[in-house]
Protein backbone atom coordinates (compact mmCIF):
# COMPACT_ATOMS: atom_id res chain seq x y z
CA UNK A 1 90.65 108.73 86.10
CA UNK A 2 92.26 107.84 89.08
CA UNK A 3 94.93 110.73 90.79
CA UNK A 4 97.81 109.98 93.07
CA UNK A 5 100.90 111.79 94.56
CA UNK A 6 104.56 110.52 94.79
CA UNK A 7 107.72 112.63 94.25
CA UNK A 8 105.18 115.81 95.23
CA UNK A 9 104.34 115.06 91.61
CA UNK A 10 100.25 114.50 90.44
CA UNK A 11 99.55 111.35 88.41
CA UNK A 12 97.09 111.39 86.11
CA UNK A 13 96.52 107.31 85.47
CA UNK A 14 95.01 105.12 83.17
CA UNK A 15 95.28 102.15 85.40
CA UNK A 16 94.09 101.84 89.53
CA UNK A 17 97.91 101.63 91.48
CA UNK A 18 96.83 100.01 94.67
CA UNK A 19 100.99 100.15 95.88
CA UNK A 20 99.87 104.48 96.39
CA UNK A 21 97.55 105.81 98.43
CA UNK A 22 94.68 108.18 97.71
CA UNK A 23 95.66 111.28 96.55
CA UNK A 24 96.81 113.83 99.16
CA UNK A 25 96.58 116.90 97.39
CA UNK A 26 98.74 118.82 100.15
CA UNK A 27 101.92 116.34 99.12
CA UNK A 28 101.42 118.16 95.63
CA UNK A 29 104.23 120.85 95.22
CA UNK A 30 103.95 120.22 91.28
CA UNK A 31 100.90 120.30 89.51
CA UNK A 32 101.89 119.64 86.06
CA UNK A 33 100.29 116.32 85.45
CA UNK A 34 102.07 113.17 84.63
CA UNK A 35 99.95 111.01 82.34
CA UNK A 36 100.23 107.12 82.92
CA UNK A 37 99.33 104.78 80.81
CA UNK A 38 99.30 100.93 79.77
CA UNK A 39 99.41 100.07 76.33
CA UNK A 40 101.86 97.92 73.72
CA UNK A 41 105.34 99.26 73.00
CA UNK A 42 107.71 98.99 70.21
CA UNK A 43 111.34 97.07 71.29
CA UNK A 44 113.67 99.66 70.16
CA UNK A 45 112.77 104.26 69.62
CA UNK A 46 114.59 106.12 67.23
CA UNK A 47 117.75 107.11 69.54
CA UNK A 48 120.65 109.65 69.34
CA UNK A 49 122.41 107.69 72.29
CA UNK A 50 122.41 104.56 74.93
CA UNK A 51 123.21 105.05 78.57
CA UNK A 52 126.15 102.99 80.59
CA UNK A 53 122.73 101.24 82.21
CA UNK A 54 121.18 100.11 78.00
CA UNK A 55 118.20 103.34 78.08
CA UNK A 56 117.43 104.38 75.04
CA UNK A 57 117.60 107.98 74.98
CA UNK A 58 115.68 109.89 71.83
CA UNK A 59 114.82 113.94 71.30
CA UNK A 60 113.27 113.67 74.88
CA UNK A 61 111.97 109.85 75.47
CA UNK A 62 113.56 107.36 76.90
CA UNK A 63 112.72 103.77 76.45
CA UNK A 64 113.65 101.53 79.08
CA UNK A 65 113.65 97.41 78.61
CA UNK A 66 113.56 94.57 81.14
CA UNK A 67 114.79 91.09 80.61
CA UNK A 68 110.85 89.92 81.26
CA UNK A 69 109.77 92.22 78.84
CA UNK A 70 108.38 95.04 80.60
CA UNK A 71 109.33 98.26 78.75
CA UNK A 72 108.71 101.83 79.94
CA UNK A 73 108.52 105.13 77.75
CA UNK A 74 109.02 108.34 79.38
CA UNK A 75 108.27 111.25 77.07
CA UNK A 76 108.56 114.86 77.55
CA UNK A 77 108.39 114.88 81.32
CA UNK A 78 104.98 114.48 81.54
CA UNK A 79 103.54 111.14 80.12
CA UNK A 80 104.77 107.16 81.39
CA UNK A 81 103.55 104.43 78.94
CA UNK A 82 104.20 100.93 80.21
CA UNK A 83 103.94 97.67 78.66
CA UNK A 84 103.96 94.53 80.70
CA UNK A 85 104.66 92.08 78.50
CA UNK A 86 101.60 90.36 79.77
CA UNK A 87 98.84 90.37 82.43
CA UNK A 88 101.55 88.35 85.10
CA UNK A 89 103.65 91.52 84.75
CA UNK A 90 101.28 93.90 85.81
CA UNK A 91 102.27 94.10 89.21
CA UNK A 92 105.64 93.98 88.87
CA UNK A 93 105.20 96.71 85.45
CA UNK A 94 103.44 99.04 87.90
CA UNK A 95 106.56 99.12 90.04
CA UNK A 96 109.28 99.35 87.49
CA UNK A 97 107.10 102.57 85.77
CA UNK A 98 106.77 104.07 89.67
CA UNK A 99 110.27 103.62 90.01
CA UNK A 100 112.72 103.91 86.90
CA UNK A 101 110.16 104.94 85.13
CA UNK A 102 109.64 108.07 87.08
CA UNK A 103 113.23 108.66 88.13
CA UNK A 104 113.95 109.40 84.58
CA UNK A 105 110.92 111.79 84.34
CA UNK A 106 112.12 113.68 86.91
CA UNK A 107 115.55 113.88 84.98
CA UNK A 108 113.67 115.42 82.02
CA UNK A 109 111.64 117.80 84.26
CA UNK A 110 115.26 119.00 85.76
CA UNK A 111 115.26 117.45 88.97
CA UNK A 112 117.68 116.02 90.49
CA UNK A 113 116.85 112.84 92.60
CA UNK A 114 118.90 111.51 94.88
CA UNK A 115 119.78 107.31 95.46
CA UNK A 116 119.22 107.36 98.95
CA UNK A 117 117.02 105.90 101.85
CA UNK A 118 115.48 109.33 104.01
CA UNK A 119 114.22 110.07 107.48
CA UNK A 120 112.14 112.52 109.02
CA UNK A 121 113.99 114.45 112.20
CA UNK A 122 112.88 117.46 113.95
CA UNK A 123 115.05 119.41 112.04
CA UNK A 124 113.89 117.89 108.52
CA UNK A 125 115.09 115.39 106.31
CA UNK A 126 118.45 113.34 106.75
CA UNK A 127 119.11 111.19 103.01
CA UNK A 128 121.47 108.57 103.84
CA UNK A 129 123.18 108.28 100.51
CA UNK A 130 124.89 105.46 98.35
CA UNK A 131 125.37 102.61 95.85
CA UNK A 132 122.87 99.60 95.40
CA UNK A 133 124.11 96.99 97.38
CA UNK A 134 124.69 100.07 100.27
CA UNK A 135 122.30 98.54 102.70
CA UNK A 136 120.00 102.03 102.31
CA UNK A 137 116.92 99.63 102.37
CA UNK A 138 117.93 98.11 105.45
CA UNK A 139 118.58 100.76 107.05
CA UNK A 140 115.33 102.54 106.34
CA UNK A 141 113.40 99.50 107.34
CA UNK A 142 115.80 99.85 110.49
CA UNK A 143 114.46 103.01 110.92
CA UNK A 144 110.88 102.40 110.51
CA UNK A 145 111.19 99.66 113.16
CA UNK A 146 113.01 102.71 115.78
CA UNK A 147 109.66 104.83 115.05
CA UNK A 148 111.11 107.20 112.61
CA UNK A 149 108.88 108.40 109.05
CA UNK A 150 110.31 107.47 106.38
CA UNK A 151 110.66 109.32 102.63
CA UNK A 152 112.14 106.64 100.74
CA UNK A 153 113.97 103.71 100.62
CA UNK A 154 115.57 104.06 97.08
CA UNK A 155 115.14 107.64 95.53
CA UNK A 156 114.81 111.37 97.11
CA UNK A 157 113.18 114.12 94.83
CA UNK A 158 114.18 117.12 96.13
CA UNK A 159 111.57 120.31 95.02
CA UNK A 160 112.42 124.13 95.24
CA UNK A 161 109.95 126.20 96.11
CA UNK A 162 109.58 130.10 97.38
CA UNK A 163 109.74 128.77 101.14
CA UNK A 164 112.55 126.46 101.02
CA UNK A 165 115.44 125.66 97.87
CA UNK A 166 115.90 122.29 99.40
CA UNK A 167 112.63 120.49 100.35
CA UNK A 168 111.98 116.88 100.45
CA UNK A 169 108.94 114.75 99.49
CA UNK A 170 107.56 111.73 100.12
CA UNK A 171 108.40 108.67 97.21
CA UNK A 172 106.90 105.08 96.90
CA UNK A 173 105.87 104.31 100.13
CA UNK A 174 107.66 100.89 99.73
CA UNK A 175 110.51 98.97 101.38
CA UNK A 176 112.74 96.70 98.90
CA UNK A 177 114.47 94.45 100.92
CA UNK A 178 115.86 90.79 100.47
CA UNK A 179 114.41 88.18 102.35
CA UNK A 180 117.00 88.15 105.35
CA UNK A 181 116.58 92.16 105.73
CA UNK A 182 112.17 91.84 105.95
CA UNK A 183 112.93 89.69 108.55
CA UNK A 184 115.41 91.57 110.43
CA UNK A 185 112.80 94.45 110.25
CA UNK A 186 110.01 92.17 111.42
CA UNK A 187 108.49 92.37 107.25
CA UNK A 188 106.36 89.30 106.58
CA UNK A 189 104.20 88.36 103.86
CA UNK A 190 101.47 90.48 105.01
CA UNK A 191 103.58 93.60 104.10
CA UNK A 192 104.86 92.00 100.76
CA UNK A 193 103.26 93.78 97.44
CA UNK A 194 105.09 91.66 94.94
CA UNK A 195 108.64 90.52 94.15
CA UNK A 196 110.84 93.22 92.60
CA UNK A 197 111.93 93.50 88.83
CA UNK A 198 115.07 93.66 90.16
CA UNK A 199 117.85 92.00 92.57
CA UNK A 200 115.86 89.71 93.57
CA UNK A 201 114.35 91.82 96.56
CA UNK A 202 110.82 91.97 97.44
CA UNK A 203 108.67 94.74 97.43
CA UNK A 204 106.69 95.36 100.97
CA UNK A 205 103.92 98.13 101.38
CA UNK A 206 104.50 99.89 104.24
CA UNK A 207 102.47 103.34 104.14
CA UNK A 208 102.17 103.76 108.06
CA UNK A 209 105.73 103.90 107.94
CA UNK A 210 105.97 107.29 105.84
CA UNK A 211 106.01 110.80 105.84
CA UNK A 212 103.07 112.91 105.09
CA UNK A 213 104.50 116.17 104.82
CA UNK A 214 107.46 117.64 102.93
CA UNK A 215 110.67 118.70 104.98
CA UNK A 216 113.83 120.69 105.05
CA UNK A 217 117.10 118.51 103.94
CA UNK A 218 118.51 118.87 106.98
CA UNK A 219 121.86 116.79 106.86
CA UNK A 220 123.32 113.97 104.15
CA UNK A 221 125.29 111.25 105.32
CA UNK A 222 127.24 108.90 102.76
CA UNK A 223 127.66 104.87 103.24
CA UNK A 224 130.43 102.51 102.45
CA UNK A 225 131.13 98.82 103.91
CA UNK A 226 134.04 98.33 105.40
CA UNK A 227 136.43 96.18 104.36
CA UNK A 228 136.92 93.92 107.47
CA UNK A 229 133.48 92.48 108.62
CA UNK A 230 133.83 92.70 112.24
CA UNK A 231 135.36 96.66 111.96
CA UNK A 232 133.64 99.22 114.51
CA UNK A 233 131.31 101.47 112.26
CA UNK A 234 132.13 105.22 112.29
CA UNK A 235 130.85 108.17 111.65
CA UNK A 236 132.68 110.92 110.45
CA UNK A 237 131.99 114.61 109.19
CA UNK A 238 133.14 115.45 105.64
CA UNK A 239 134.10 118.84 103.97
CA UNK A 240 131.45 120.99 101.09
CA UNK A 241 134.29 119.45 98.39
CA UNK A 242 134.16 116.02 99.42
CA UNK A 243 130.30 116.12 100.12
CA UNK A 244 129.63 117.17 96.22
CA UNK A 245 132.05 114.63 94.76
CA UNK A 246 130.29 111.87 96.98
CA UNK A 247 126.57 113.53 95.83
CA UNK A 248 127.31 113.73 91.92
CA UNK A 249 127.49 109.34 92.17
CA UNK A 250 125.00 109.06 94.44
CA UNK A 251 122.32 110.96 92.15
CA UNK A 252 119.68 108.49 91.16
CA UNK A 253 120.33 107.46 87.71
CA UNK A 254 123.14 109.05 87.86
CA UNK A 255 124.54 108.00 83.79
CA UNK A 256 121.36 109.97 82.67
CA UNK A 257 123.50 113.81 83.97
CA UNK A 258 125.82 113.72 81.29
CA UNK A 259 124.03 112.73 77.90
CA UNK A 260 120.53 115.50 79.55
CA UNK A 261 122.93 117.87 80.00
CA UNK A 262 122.48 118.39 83.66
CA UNK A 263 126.03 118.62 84.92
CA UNK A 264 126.47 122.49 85.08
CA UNK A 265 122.85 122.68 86.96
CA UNK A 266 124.07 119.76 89.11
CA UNK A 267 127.14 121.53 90.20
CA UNK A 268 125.24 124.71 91.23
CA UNK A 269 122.92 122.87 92.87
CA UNK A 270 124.79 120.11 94.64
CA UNK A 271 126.97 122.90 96.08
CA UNK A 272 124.11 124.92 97.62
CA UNK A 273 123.04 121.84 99.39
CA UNK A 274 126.34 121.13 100.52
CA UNK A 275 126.65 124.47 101.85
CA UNK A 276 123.29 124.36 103.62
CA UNK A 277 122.99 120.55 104.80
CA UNK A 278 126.33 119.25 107.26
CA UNK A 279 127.50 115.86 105.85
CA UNK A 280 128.90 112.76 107.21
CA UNK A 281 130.78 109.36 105.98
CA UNK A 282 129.16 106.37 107.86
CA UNK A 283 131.37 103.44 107.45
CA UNK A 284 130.06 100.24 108.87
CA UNK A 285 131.26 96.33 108.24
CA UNK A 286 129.23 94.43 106.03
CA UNK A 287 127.87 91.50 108.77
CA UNK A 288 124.17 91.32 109.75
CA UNK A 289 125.52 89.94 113.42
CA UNK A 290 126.52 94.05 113.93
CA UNK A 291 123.28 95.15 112.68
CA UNK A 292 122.01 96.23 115.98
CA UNK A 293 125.57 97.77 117.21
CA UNK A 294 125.79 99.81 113.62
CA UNK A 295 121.90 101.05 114.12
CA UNK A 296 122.92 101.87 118.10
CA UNK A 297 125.69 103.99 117.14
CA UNK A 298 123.67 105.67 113.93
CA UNK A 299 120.37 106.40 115.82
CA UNK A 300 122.34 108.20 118.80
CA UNK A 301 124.09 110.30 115.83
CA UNK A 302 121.11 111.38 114.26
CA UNK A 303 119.41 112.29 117.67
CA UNK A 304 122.35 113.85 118.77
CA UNK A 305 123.08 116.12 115.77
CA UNK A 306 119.37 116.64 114.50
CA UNK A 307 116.99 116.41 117.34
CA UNK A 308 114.71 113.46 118.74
């Protein structure tokens, strides 16, 4: 059975995954297996509630549908059937259980994953935090292209161990990116794995570009567009209060806190990380011709503050 790592969770799979690399057993911070598998799925569970984003949610499974009918079933935090709807899907069903599929398996095992894109400093880890649509793609591809290691593009799982309360792992080692942002971070079709299940992005492999080690969160910065397209980006430092209020809607998944009954465990542990990790709003204007000025003015921030 083949073994991988991703979330410094073990996979235990059914199915070969060719978008992970072999196993690093060091990247494994917890052993409890998760179990994938492929098989047929029913449409609908027996369900207590629906999420704002249509998951089914049961007495501890989730069932999660796609318009192309791939469906996902998480169970018990420690087994992942997916169903691709047929053999086309595979690829794309492979992605959407690696993704969604584990985000809300790490809900049930009481993590808390963050929707961010993340960097490895000197210092540690710096999650760059915000909404689809936020650009966090783009600017981890950005990144990549500066010569910084990436730890995701899309979702942070954040571990606590006896060293460290706060320590980041490596996710997908994948960049999602529309067609315009590949090419702005020199992404061709010999990167690209397979279009996404979602947004219309595509899905590039990029494992050189990652992170082979777990890190410290060592600072959280926050995105928003601005609302006039040729503004000068800025980069401001925000309060512990502010921080946490920004962090509960940027968790990944974020409508599965209430109805799992995470939001007392959130609050403790969003405001230890606030406390430990200095925080910043990045504001930038939403216009690909101030790409390279925005990146200019957020590389020399990061180095600055965190090391080079």
């Amino acid at each position: 059975m083949p073994q991988y790592c991703v979330h410094g969770l073990l996979l235990n799979s059914g199915f070969d995954i060719p978008e992970l690399p072999p196993l690093r057993k060091h990247q494994v911070l917890d052993d409890t297996p998760v179990e994938l598998v492929m098989t047929s799925l029913p449409a609908t569970i027996k369900h207590h509630s629906v999420s704002s984003d249509g998951y089914l949610l049961g007495d501890n499974e989730i069932l999660i549908s796609q318009e192309n009918d791939i469906r996902c079933h998480i169970a018990a935090g420690n087994r992942i059937s997916i169903d691709p709807g047929s053999s086309q899907n595979e690829p794309a069903a492979r992605l959407f259980a690696l993704s969604a599929g584990l985000g809300c398996l790490l809900h049930q095992r009481n993590y808390i994953p963050l929707h961010c894109a993340a960097i490895d400093a000197p210092q540690g880890c710096i999650a760059f935090c915000g909404n689809a649509g936020d650009g966090k793609s783009t600017l981890a591809a950005s990144f990549a292209k500066s010569g910084f290691k990436l730890f995701t593009d899309d979702r942070l799982t954040i571990h606590t161990t006896s060293g460290d309360p706060y320590l980041a792992v490596p996710s997908l080692p994948t960049l999602h990116l529309f067609e315009d942002s590949g090419e702005l971070a020199g992404l061709g079709q010999d990167h690209l794995a397979v279009d996404s299940y979602r947004f219309g992005k595509h899905v590039h492999l990029v494992d050189d570009a990652y992170c082979q080690h777990p890190s410290p969160v060592a600072g959280l910065y926050f995105t928003d567009w601005h609302d006039d397209p040729d503004a000068e980006p800025t980069i401001t430092k925000m309060n512990q209060i502010a921080a946490m209020m920004r962090l509960r809607r940027d968790v990944s998944l974020t409508h599965l806190i209430e109805p799992l009954g995470q939001e007392q465990r959130f609050m403790t542990w969003a405001a230890g990380l606030c406390a430990r990790a200095p925080s910043f709003h990045l504001v930038r204007p939403r216009n690909r011709q101030h790409h390279a000025r925005c990146m200019a003015l957020i590389n020399s921030h990061v180095r600055d503050t965190f090391g080079t």
